[in-house]
Protein backbone atom coordinates (compact mmCIF):
# COMPACT_ATOMS: atom_id res chain seq x y z
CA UNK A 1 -20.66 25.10 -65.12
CA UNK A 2 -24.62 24.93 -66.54
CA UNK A 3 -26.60 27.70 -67.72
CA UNK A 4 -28.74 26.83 -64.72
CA UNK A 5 -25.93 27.07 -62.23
CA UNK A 6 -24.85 30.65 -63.82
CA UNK A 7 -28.43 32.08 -63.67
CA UNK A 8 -28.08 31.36 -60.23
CA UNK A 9 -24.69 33.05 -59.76
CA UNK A 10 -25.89 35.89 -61.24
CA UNK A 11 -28.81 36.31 -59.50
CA UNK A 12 -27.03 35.77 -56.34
CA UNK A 13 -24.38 38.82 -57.36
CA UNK A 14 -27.62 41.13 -58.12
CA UNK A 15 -29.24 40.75 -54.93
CA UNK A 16 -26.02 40.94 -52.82
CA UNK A 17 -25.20 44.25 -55.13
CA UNK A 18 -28.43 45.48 -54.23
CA UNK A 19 -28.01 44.60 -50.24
CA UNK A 20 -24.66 46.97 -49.95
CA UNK A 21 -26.18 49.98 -52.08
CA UNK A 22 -28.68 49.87 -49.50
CA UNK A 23 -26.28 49.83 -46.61
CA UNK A 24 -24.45 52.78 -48.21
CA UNK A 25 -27.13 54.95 -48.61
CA UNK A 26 -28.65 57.31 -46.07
CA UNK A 27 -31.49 56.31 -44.19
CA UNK A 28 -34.82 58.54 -45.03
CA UNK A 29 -35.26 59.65 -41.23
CA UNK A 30 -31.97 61.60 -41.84
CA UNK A 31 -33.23 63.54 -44.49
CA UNK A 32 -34.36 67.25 -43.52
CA UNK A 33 -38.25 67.84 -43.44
CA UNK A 34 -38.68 70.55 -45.95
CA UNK A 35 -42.99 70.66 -45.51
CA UNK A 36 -44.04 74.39 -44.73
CA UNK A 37 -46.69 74.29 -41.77
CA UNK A 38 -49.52 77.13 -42.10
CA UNK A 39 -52.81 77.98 -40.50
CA UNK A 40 -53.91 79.34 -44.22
CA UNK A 41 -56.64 78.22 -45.87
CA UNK A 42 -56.01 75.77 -48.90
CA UNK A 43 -52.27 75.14 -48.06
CA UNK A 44 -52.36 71.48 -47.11
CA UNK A 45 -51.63 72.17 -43.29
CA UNK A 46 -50.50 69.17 -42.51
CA UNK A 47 -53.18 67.32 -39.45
CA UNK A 48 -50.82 66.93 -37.10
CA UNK A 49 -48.99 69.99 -36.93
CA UNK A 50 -48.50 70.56 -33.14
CA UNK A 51 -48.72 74.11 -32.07
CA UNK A 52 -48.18 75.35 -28.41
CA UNK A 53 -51.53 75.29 -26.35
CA UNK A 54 -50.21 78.20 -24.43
CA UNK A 55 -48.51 80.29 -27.26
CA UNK A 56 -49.97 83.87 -26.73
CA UNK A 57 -48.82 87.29 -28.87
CA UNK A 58 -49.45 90.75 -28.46
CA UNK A 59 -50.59 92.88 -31.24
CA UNK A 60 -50.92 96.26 -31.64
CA UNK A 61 -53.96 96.99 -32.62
CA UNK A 62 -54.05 99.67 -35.96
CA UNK A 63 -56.72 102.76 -35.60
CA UNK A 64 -58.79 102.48 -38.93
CA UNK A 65 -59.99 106.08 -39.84
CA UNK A 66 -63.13 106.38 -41.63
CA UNK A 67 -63.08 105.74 -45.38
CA UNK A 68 -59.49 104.92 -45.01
CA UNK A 69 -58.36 102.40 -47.47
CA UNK A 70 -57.66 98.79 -44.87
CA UNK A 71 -54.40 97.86 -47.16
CA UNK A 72 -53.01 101.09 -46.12
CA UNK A 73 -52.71 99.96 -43.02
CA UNK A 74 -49.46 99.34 -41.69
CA UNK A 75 -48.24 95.59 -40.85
CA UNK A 76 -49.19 95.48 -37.27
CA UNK A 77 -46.29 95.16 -34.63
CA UNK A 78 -46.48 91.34 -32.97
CA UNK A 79 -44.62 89.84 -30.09
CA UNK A 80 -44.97 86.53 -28.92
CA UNK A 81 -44.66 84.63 -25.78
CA UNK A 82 -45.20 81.44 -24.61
CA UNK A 83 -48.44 81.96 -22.27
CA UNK A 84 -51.26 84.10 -22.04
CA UNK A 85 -50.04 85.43 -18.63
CA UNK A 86 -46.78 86.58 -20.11
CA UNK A 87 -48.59 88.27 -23.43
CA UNK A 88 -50.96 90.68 -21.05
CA UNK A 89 -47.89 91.48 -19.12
CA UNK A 90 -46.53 92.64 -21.60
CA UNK A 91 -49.46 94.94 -23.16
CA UNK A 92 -49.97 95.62 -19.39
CA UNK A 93 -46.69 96.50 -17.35
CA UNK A 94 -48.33 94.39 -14.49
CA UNK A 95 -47.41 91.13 -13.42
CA UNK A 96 -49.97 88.61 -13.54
CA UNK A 97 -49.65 85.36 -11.56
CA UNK A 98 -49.60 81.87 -13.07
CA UNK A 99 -52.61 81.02 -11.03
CA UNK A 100 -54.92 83.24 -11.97
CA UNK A 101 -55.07 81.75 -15.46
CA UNK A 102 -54.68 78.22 -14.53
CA UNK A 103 -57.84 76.56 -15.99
CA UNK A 104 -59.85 79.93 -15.47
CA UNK A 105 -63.63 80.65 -16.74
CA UNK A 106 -64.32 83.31 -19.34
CA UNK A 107 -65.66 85.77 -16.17
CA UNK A 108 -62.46 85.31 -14.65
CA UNK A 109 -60.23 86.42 -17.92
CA UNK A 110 -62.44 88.88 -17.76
CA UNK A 111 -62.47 90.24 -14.64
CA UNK A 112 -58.26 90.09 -15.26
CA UNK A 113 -58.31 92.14 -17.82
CA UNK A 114 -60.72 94.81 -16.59
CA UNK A 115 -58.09 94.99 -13.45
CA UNK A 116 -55.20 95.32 -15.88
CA UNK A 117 -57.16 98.11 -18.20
CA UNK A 118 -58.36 99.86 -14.92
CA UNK A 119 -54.88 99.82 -14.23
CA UNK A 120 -53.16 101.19 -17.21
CA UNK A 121 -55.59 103.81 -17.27
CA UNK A 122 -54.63 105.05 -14.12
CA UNK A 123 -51.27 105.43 -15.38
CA UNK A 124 -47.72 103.08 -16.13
CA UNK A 125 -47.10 100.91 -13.31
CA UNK A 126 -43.78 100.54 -13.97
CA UNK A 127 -41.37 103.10 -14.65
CA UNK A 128 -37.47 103.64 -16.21
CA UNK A 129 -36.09 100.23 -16.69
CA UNK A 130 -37.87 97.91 -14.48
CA UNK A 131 -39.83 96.02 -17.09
CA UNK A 132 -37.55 96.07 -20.54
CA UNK A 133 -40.26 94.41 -22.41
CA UNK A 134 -43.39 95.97 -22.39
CA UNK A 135 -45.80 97.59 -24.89
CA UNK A 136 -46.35 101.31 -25.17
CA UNK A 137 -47.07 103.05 -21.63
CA UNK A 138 -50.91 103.32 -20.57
CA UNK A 139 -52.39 100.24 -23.22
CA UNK A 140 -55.29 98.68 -23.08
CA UNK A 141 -55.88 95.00 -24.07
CA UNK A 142 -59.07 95.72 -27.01
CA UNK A 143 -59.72 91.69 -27.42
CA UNK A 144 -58.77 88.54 -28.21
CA UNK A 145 -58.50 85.84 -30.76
CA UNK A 146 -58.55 82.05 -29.66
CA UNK A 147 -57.10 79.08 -31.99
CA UNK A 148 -59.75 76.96 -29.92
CA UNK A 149 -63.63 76.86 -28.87
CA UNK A 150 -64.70 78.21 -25.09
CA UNK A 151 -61.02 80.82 -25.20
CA UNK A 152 -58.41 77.84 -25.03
CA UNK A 153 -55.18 77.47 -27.52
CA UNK A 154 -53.25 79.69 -28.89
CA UNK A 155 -54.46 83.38 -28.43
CA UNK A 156 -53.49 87.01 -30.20
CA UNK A 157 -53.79 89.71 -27.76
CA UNK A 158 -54.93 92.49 -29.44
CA UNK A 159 -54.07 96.09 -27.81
CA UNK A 160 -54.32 100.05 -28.80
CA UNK A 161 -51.74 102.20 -27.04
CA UNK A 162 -53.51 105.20 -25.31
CA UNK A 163 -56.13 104.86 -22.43
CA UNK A 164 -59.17 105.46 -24.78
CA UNK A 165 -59.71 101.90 -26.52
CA UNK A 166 -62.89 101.94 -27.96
CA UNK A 167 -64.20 104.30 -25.40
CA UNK A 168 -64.35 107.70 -27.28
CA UNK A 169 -65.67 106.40 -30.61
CA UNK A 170 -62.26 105.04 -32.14
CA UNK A 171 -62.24 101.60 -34.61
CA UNK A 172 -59.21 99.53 -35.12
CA UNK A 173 -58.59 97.08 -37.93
CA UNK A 174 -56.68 93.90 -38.96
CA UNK A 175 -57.28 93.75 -42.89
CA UNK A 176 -55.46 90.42 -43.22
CA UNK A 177 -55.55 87.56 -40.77
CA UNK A 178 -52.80 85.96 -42.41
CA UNK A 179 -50.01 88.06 -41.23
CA UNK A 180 -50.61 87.33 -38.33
CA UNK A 181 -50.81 83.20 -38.76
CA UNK A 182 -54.39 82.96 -37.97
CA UNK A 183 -56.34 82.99 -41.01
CA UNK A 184 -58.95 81.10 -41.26
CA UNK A 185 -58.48 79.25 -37.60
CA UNK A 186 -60.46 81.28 -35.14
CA UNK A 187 -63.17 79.56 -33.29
CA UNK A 188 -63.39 81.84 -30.15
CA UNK A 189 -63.35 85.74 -29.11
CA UNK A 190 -63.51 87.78 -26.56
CA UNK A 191 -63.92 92.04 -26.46
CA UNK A 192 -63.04 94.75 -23.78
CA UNK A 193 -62.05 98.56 -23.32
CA UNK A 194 -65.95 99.44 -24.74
CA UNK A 195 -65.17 97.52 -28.22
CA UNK A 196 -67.43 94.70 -30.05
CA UNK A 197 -65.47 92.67 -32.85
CA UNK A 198 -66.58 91.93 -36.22
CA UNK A 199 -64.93 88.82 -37.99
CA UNK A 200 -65.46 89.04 -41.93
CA UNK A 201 -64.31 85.55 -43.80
CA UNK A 202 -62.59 87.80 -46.31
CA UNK A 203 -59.40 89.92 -46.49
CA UNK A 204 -60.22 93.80 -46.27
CA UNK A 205 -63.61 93.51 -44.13
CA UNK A 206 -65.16 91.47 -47.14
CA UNK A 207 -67.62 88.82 -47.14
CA UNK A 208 -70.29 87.05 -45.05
CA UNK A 209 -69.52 88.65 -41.13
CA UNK A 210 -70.34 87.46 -37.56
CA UNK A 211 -70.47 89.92 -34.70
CA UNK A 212 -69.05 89.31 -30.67
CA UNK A 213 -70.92 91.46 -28.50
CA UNK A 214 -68.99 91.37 -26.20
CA UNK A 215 -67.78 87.57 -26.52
CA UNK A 216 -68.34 84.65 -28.37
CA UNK A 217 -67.57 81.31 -26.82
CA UNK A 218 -67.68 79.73 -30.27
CA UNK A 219 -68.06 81.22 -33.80
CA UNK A 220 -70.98 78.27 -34.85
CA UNK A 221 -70.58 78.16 -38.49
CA UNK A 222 -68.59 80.56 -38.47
CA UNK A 223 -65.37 79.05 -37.07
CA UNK A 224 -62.53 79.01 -38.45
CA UNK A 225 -63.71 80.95 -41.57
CA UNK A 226 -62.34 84.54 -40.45
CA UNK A 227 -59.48 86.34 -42.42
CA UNK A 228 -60.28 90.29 -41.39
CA UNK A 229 -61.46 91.74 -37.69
CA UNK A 230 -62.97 95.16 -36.86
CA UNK A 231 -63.00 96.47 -33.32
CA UNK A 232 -65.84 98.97 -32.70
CA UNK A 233 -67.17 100.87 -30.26
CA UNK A 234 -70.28 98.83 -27.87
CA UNK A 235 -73.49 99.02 -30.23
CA UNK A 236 -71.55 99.58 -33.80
CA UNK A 237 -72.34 96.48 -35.75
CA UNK A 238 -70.36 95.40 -38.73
């Protein structure tokens, strides 16, 4: 056998080495995704991250006393559902229909939640065990934080337990957006109960600030900047 002929051999024995390692080993699809997916700013969120368009939690809003230090603040309690309707019902105790949601205008969220605050501050509507999920008796829904422009995506109701909201002078805070998963991704808001938000694009109530009074359809340049929200009484600006 020639030198030529066993360069060719050999080269022959490579490639088919090279075929069956390839066979053997486990395709790439197989392997487990290990990327972390955040709203946070400067984290590489991947682009196509797909998020529920009708995710919706409840928060409890967290009464900020004057002077009082925000990082005292508590972590704020959060439940989450998978639709709007199902979020107020809980802050509520009411039932809310499907339809009345179903591609509705800002006036008619509105008008919802003015029937479910009227509502609650009338007293529970339901009683003992009827409705195991629900938020503290008597809340009121303070606002609410859109993922998208004109209030569509994924929302954060934000409530205060009591009947007062922002009525009788009180202010509620969320120092850090984060915690709740939408940092830096807020592009619409919406107010009630008396209160006017204040979105700061800082942890803490830092920073350059834009003011809803009552509702802001879009934040302009301010969209998706905001890390910190203040809820204030109609006419207290930030």
């Amino acid at each position: 056998m020639t030198r030529s002929s066993l360069r060719v051999l050999s080269a022959a024995l490579v490639a088919g080495l090279a075929l069956s390692a390839a066979a053997a080993a486990p395709a790439l699809a197989s392997e487990p995704d290990l990327r972390v997916v955040t709203w946070d700013r400067g984290t590489g969120a991947s682009d196509d991250a797909q998020v529920s368009s009708g995710e919706s939690c409840a928060v409890e809003a967290q009464p900020l006393l004057p002077g009082q230090d925000p990082d005292t603040l508590p972590p704020a309690p959060e439940v989450c559902f998978g639709s709007l309707e199902e979020a107020l019902e809980f802050v509520s105790g009411g039932d809310v229909a499907s339809s009345r949601l179903a591609d509705a205008t800002a006036v008619e969220v509105e008008g919802l939640v003015s029937e479910l605050n009227a509502s609650a501050s009338a007293g529970p509507r339901l009683a003992g065990t009827e409705r195991a999920t629900t938020a503290a008796a008597s809340s009121l829904v303070l606002g609410v934080l859109w993922r998208d422009a004109n209030y569509k995506g994924t929302s954060k109701v934000l409530y205060g337990s009591g009947t007062n909201g922002c009525y009788t002078g009180s202010t509620y805070g969320f120092p850090n957006l984060a915690n709740l998963l939408m940092n830096n991704v807020v592009t619409s808001a919406t107010t009630y109960a008396g209160c006017w938000v204040t979105l700061y694009d800082s942890y803490s109530y830092a920073g350059a600030k834009k003011n809803c009074t009552p509702h802001c359809a879009t934040l302009g340049t301010f969209d998706n900047k905001a890390s910190s929200v203040v809820y204030r009484p109609v006419g207290q600006l930030g």
